[in-house]
N, C-alpha and C. Protein backbone atom coordinates (compact mmCIF):
# COMPACT_ATOMS: atom_id res chain seq x y z
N UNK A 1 2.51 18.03 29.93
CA UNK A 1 2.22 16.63 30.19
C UNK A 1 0.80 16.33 29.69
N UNK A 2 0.79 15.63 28.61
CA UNK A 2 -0.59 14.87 28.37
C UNK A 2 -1.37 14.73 29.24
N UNK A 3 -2.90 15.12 29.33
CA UNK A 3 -4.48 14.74 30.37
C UNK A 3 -3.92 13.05 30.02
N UNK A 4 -4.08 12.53 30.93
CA UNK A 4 -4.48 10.81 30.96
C UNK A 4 -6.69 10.54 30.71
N UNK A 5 -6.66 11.65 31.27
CA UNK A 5 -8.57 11.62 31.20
C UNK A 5 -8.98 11.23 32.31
N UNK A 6 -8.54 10.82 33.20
CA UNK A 6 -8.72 9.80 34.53
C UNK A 6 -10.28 11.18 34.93
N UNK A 7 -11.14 10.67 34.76
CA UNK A 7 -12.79 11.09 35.27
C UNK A 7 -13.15 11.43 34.41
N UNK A 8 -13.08 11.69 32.94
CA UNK A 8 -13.31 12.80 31.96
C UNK A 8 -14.43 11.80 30.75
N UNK A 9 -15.34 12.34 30.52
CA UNK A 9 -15.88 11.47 29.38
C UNK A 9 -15.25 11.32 28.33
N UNK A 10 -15.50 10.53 27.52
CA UNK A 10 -15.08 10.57 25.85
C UNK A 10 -15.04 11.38 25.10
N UNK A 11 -16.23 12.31 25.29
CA UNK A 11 -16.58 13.79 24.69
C UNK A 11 -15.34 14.82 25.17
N UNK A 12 -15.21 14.83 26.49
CA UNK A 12 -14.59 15.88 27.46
C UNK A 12 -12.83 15.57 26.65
N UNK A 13 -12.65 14.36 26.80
CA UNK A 13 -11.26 13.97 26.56
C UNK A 13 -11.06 14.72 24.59
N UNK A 14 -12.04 14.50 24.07
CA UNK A 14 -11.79 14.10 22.47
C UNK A 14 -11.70 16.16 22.20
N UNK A 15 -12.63 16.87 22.97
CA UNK A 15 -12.54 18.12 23.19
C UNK A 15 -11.72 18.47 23.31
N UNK A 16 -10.88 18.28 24.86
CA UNK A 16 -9.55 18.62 25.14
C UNK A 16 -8.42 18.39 24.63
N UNK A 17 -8.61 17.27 23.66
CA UNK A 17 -7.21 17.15 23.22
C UNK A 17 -7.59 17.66 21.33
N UNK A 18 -8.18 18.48 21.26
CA UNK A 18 -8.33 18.98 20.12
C UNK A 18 -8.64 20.74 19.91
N UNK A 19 -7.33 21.19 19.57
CA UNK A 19 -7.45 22.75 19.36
C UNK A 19 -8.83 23.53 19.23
N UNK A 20 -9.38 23.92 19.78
CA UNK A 20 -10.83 24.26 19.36
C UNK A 20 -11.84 23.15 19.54
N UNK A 21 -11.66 22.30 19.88
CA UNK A 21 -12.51 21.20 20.16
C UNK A 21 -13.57 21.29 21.08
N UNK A 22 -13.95 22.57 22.22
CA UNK A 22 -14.85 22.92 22.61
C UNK A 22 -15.87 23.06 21.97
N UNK A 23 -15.78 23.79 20.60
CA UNK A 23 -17.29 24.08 19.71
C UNK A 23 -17.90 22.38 19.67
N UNK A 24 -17.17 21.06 19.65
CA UNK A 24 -17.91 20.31 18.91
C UNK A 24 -19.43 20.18 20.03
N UNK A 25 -19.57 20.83 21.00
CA UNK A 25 -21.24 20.81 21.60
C UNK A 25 -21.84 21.08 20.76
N UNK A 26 -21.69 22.54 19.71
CA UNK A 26 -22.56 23.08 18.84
C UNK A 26 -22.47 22.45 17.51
N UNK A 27 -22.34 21.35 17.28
CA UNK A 27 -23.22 20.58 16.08
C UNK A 27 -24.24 20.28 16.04
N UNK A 28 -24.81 20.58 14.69
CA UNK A 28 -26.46 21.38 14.88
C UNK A 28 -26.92 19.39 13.78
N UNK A 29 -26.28 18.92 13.72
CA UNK A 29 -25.80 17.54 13.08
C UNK A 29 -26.70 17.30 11.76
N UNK A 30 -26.46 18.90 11.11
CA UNK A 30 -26.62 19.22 9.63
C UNK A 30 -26.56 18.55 8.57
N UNK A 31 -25.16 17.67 8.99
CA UNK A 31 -24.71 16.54 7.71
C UNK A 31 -23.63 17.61 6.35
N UNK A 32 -23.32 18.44 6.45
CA UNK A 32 -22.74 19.40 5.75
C UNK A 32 -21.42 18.49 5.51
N UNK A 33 -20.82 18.46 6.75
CA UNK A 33 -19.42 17.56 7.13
C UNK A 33 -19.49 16.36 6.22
N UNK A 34 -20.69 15.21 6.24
CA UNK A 34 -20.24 14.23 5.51
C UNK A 34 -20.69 14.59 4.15
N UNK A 35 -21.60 15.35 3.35
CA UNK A 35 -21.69 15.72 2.26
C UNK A 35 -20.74 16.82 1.68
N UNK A 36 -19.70 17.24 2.24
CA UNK A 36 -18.81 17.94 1.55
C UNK A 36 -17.62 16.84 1.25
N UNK A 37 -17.42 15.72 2.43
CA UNK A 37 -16.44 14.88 2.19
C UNK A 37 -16.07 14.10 0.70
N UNK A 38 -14.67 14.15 0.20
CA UNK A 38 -14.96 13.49 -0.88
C UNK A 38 -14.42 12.31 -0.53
N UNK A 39 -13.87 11.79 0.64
CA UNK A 39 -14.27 9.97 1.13
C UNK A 39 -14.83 9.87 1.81
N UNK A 40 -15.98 10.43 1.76
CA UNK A 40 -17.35 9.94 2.51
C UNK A 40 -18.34 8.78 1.96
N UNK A 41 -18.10 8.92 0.61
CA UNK A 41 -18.74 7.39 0.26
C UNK A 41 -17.83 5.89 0.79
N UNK A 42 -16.42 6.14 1.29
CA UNK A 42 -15.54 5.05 1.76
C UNK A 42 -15.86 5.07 3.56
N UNK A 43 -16.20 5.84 4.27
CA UNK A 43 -16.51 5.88 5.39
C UNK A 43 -17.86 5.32 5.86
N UNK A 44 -17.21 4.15 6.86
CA UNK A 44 -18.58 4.01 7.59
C UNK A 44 -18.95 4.34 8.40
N UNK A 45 -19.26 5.74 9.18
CA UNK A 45 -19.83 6.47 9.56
C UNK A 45 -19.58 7.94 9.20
N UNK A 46 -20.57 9.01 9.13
CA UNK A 46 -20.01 10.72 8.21
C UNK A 46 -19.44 11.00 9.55
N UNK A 47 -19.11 11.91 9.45
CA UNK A 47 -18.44 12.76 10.61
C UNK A 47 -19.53 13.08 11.62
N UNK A 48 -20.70 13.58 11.12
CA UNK A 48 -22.06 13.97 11.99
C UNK A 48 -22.06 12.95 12.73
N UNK A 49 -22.50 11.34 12.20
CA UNK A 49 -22.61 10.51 12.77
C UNK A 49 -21.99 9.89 14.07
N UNK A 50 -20.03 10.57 13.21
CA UNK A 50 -19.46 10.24 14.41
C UNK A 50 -19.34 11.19 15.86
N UNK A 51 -19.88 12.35 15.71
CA UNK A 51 -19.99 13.29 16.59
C UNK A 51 -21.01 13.07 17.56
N UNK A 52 -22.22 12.56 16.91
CA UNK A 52 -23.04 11.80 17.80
C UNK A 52 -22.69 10.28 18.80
N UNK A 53 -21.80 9.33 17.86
CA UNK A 53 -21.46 9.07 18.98
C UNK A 53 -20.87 9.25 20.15
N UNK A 54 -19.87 10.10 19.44
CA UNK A 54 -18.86 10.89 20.73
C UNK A 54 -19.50 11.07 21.78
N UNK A 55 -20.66 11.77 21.71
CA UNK A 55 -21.45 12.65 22.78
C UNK A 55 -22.05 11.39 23.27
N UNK A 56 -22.29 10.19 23.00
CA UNK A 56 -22.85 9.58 23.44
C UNK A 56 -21.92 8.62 24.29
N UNK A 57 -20.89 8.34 24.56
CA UNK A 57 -19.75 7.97 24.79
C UNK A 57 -19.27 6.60 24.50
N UNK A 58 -19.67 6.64 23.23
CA UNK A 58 -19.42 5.39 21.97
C UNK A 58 -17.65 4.85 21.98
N UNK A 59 -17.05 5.09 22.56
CA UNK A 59 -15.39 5.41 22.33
C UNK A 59 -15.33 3.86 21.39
N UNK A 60 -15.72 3.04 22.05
CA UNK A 60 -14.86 1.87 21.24
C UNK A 60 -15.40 1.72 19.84
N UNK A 61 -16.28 2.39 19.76
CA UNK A 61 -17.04 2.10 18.11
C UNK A 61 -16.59 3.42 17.43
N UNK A 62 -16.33 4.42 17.82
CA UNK A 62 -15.83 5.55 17.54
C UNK A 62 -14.22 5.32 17.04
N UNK A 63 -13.84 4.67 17.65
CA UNK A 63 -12.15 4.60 17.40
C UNK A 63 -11.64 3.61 16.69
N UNK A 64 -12.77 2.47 16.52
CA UNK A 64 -12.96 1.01 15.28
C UNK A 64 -13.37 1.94 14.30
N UNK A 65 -13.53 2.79 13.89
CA UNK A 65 -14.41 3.46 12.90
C UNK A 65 -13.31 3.61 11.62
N UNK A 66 -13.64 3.80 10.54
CA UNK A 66 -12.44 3.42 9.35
C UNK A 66 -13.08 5.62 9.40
N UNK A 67 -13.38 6.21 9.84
CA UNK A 67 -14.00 7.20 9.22
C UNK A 67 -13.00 8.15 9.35
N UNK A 68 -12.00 8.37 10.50
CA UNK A 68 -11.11 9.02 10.47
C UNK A 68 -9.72 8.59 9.79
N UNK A 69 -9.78 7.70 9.14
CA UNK A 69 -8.85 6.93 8.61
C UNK A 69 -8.85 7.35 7.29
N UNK A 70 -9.87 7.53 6.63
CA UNK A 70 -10.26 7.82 5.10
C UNK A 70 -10.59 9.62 4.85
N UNK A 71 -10.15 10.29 6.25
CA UNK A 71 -10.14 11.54 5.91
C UNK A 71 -9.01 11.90 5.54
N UNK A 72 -9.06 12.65 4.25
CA UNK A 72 -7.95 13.21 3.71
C UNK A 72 -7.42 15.19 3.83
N UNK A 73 -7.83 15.03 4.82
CA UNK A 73 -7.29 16.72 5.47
C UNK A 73 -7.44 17.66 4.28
N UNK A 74 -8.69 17.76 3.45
CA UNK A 74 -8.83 18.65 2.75
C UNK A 74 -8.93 19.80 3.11
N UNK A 75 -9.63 20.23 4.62
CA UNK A 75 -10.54 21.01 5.63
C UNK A 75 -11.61 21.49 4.67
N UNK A 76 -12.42 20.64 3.54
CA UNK A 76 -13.51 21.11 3.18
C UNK A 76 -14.66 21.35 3.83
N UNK A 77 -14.89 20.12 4.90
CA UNK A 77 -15.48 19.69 6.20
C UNK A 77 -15.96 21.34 6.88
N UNK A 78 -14.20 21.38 7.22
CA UNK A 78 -14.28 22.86 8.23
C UNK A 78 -14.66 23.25 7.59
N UNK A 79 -14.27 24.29 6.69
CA UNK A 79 -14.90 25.62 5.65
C UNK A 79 -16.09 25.48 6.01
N UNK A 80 -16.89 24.83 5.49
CA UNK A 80 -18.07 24.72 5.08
C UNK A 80 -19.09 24.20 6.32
N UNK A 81 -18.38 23.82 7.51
CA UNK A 81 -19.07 23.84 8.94
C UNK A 81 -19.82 25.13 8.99
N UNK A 82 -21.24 25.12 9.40
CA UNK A 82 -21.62 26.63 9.68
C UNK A 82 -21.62 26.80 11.46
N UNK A 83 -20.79 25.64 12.26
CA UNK A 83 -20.81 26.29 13.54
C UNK A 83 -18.96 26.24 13.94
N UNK A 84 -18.83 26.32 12.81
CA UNK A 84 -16.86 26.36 12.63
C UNK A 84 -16.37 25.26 13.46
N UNK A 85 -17.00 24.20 13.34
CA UNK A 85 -16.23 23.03 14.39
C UNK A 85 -14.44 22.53 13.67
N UNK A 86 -13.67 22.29 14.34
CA UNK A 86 -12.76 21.77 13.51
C UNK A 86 -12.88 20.22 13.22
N UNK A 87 -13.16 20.21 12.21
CA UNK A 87 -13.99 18.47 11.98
C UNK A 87 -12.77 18.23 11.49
N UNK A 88 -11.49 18.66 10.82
CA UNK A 88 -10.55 17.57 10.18
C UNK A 88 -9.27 17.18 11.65
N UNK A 89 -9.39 18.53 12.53
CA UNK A 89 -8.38 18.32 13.67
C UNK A 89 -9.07 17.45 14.61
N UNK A 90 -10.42 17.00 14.83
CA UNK A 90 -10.72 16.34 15.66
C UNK A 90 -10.41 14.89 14.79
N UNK A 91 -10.57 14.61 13.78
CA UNK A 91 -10.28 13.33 13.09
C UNK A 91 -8.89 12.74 13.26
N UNK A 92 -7.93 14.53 13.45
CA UNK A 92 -6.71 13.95 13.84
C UNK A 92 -6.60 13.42 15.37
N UNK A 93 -7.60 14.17 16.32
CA UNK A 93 -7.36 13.43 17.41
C UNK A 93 -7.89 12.26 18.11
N UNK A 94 -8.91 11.93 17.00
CA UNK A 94 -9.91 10.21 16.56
C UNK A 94 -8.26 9.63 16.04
N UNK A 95 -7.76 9.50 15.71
CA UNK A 95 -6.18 8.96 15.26
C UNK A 95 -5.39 8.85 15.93
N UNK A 96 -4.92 10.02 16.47
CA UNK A 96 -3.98 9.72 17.30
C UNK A 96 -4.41 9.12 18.83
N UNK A 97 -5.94 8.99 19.35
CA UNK A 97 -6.39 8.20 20.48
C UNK A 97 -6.49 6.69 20.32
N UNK A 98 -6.81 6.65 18.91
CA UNK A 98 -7.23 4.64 18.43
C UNK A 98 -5.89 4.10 18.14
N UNK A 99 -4.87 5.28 18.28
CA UNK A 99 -3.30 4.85 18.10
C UNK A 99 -2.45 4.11 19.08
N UNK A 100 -3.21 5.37 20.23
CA UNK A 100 -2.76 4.82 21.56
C UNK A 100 -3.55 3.95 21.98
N UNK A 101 -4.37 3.20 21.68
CA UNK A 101 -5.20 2.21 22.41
C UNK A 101 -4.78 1.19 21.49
N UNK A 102 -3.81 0.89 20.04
CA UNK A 102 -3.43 0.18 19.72
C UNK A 102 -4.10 -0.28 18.19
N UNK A 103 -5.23 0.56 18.20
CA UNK A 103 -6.42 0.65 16.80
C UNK A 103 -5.97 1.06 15.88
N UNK A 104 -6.04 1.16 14.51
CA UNK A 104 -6.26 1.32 13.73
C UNK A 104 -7.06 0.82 12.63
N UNK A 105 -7.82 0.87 11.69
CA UNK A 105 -8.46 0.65 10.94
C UNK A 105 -8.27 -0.43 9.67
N UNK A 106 -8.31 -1.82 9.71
CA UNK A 106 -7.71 -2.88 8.78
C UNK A 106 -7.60 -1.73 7.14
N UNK A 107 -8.42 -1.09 6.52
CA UNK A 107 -8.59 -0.57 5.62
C UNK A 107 -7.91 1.29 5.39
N UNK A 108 -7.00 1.27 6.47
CA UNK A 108 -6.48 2.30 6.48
C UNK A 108 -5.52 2.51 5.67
N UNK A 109 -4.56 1.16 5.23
CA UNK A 109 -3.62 1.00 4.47
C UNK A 109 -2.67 1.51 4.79
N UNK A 110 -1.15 0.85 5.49
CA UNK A 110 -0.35 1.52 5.70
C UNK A 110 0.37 1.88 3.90
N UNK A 111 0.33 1.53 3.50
CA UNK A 111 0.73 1.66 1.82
C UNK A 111 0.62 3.14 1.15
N UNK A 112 -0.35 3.66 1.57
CA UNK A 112 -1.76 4.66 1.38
C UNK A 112 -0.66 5.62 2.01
N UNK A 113 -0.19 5.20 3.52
CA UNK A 113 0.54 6.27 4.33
C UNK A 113 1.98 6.62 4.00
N UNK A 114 2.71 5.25 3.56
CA UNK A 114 3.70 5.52 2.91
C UNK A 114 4.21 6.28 1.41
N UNK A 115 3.03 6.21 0.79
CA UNK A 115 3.04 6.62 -0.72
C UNK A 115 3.28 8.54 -0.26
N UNK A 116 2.10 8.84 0.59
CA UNK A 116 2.09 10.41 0.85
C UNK A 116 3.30 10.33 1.41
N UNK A 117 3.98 10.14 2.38
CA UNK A 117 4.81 10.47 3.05
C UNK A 117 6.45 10.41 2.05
N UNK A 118 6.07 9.43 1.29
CA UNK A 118 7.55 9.59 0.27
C UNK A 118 7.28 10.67 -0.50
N UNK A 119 6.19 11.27 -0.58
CA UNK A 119 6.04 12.06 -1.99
C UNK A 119 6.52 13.26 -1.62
N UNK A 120 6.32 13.61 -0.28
CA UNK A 120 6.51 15.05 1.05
C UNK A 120 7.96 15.23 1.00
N UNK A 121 8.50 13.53 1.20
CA UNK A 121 10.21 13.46 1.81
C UNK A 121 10.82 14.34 -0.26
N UNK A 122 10.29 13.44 -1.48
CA UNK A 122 10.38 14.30 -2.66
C UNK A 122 10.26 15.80 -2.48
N UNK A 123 9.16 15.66 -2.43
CA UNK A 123 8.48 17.19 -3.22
C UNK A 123 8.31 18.28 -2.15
N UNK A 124 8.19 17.71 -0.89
CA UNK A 124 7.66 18.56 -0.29
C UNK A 124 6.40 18.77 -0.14
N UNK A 125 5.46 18.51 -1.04
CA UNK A 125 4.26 18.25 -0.31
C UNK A 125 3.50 17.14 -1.50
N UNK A 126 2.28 16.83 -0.92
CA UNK A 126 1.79 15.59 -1.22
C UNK A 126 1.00 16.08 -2.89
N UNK A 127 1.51 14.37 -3.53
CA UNK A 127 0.99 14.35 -4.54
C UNK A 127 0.28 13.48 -4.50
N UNK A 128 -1.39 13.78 -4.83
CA UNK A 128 -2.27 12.88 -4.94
C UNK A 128 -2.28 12.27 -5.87
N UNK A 129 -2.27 12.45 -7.08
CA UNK A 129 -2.71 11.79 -8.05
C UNK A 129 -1.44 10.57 -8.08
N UNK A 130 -0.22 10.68 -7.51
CA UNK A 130 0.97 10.06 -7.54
C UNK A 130 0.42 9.26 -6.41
N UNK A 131 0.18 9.21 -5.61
CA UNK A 131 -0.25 8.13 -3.92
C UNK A 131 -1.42 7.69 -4.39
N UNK A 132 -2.16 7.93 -5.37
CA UNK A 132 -4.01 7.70 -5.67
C UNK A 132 -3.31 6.10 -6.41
N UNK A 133 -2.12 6.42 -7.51
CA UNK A 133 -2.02 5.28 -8.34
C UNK A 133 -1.34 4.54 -7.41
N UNK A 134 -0.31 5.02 -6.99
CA UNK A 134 0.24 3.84 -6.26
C UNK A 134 -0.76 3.37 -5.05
N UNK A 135 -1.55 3.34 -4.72
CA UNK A 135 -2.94 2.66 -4.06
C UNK A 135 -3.31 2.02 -4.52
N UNK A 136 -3.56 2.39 -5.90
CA UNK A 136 -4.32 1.42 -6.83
C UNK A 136 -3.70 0.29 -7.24
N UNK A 137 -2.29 0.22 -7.19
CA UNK A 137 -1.83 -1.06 -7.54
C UNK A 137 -2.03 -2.02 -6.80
N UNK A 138 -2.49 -1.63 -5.20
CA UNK A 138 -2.90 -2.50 -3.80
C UNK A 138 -4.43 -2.82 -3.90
N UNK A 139 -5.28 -1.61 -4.58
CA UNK A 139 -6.56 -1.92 -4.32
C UNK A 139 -7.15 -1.19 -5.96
N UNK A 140 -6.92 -1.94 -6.91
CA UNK A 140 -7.79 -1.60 -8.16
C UNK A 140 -9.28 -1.23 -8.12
N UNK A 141 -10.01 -1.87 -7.19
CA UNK A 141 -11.58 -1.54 -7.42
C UNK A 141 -11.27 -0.14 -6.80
N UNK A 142 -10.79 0.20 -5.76
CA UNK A 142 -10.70 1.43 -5.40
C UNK A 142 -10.97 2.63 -6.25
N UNK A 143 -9.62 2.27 -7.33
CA UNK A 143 -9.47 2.93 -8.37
C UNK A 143 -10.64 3.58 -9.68
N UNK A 144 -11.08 2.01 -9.43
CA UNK A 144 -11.87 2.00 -10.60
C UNK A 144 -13.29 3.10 -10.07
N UNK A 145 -13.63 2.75 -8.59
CA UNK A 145 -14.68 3.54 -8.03
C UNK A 145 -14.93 4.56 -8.23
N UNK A 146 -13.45 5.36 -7.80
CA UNK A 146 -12.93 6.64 -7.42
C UNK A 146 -12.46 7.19 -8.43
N UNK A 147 -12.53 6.27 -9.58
CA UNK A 147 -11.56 6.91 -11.20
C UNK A 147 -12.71 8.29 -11.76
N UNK A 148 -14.17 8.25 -11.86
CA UNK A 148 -14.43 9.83 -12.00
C UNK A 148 -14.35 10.81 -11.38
N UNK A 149 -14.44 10.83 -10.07
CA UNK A 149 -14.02 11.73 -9.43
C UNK A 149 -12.75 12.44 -8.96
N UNK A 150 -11.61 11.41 -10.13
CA UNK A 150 -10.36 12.04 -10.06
C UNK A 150 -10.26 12.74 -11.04
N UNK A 151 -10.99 12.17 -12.24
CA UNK A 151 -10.56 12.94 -13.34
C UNK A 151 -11.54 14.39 -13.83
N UNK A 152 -12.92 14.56 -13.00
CA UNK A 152 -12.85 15.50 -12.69
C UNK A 152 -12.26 16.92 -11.35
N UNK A 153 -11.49 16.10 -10.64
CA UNK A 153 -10.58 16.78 -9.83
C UNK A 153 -9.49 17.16 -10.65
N UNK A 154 -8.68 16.52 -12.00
CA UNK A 154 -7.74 17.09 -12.75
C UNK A 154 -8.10 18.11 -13.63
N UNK A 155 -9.57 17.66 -14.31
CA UNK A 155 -9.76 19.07 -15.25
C UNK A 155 -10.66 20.25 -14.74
N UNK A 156 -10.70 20.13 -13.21
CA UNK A 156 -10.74 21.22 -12.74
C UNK A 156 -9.62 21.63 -11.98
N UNK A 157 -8.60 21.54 -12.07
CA UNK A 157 -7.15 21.81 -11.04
C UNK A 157 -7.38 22.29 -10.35
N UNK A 158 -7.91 20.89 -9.37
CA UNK A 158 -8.17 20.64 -8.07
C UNK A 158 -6.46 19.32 -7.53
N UNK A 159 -6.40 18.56 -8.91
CA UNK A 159 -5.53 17.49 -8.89
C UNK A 159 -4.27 17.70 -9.48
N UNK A 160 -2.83 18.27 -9.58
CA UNK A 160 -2.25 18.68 -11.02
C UNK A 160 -1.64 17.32 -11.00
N UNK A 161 -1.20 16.90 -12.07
CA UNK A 161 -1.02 15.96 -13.01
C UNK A 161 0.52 15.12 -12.93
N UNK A 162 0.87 16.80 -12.28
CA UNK A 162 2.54 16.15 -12.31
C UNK A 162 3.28 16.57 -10.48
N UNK A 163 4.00 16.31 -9.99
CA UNK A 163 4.43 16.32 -9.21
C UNK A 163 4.78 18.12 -8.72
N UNK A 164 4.32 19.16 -7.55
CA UNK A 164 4.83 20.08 -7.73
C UNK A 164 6.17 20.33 -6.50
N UNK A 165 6.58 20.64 -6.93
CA UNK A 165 8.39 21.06 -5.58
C UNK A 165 8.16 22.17 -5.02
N UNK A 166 8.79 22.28 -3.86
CA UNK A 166 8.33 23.79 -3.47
C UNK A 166 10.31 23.92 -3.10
N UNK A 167 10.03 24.82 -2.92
CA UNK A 167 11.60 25.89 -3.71
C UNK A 167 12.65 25.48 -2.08
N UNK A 168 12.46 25.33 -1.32
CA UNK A 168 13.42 25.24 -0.18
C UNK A 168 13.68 23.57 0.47
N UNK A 169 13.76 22.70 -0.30
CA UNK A 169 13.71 21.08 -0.23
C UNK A 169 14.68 20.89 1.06
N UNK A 170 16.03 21.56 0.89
CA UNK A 170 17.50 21.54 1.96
C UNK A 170 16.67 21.68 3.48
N UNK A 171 15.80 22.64 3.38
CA UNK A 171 15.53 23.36 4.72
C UNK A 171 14.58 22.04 5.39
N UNK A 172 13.50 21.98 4.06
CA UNK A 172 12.42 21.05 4.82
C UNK A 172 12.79 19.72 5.29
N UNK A 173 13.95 19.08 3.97
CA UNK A 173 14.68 17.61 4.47
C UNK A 173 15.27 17.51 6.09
N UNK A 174 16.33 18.68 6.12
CA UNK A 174 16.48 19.13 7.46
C UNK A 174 15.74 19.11 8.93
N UNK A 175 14.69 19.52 8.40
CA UNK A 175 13.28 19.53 10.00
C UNK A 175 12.76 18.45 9.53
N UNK A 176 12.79 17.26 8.93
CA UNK A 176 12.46 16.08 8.30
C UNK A 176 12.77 14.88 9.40
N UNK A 177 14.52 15.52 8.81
CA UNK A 177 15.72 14.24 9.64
C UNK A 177 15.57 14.86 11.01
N UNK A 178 15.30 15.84 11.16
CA UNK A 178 15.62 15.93 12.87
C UNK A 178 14.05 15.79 13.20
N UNK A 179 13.00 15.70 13.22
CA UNK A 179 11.81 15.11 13.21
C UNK A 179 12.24 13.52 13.39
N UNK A 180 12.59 12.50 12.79
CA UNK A 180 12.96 11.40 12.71
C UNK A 180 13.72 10.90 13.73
N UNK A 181 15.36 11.89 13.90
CA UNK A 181 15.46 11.56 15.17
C UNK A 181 14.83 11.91 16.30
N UNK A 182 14.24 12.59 16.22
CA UNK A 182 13.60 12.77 17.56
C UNK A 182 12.74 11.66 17.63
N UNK A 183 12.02 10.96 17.09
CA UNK A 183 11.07 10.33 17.37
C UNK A 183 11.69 8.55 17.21
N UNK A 184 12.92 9.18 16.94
CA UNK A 184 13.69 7.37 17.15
C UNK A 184 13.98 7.58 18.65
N UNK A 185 14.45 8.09 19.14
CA UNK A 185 15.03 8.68 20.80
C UNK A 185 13.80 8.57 21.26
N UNK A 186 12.76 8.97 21.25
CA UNK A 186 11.65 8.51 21.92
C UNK A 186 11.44 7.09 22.29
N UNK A 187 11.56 6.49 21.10
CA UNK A 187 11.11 5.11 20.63
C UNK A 187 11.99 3.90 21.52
N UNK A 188 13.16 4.40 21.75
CA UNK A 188 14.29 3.64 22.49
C UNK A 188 13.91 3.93 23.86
């Protein structure tokens, strides 16, 4: 059964409901997190920033924040944390809390969410450079912003070019559709 939080700070709650989320005390608030990000120039606040508010018990400006919205689960963040915080799982649980309070971020783009998620239901896993364009047909300056730093993400294959499949599609469609229903049966 889900904590409701009933006495718990913002900090205490955002901790607990995040695997490892105890370390986030020990942010030494380095800035590593938002300078490894590569949508950190689209975020208005870095991750440091937002850790400070946390602790400060910022919730409603914390959860208006477009910052967990524009993270793209690289875990470059983590890696490269030197007090191993999980900075991309707490972003997931900055998401799934501004979810339940009814938030989300005007600039989150549900478009953005649908493009990955068809590409998964395809391929099996996400094609960026395939969800990057179809974004761009919603938001061109985006594109245009973000257009060098894709194309050095391709000629360093960081980005590949074409769509890749992974070999067991039957199995994954499978835990897909029953994922789906389950969460229609919820929904009713």
């Amino acid at each position: 059964m889900p904590d409701n939080g009933a006495g718990k700070s913002f900090y205490e709650r955002v901790a607990a409901a995040t695997p490892g989320g105890d370390v986030l005390m020990k942010c030494l608030q380095c800035g590593t997190c938002g300078g490894s990000c590569p949508s950190g120039a689209d975020m208005d606040s870095t991750p440091r920033q937002l850790f400070a508010m946390i602790s400060a018990g910022m919730e409603d400006e914390v959860l208006s924040s477009n910052t967990p919205w524009y993270c793209v689960s690289c875990y470059y963040c983590t890696v490269r944390c030197p007090q191993e915080i999980p900075i991309t799982m707490i972003m997931y649980t900055l998401k799934r809390m501004a979810l339940a309070r009814g938030h989300y971020h005007k600039d989150a783009h549900i478009n953005w969410s649908k493009s990955f998620t068809n590409f998964v239901e395809l391929n099996g896993r996400s094609f960026e450079l395939g969800a990057m364009t179809l974004f761009g047909l919603h938001n061109p300056f985006a594109i245009v912003k973000q257009g060098g730093l894709g194309v050095q993400m391709i000629t360093k294959g960081r980005m590949p070019p074409v769509p890749e499949r992974i070999r067991n599609m039957p199995q994954l469609t499978a835990i897909l559709n029953e994922a789906k229903r389950i969460a229609e049966e919820e929904e009713v």
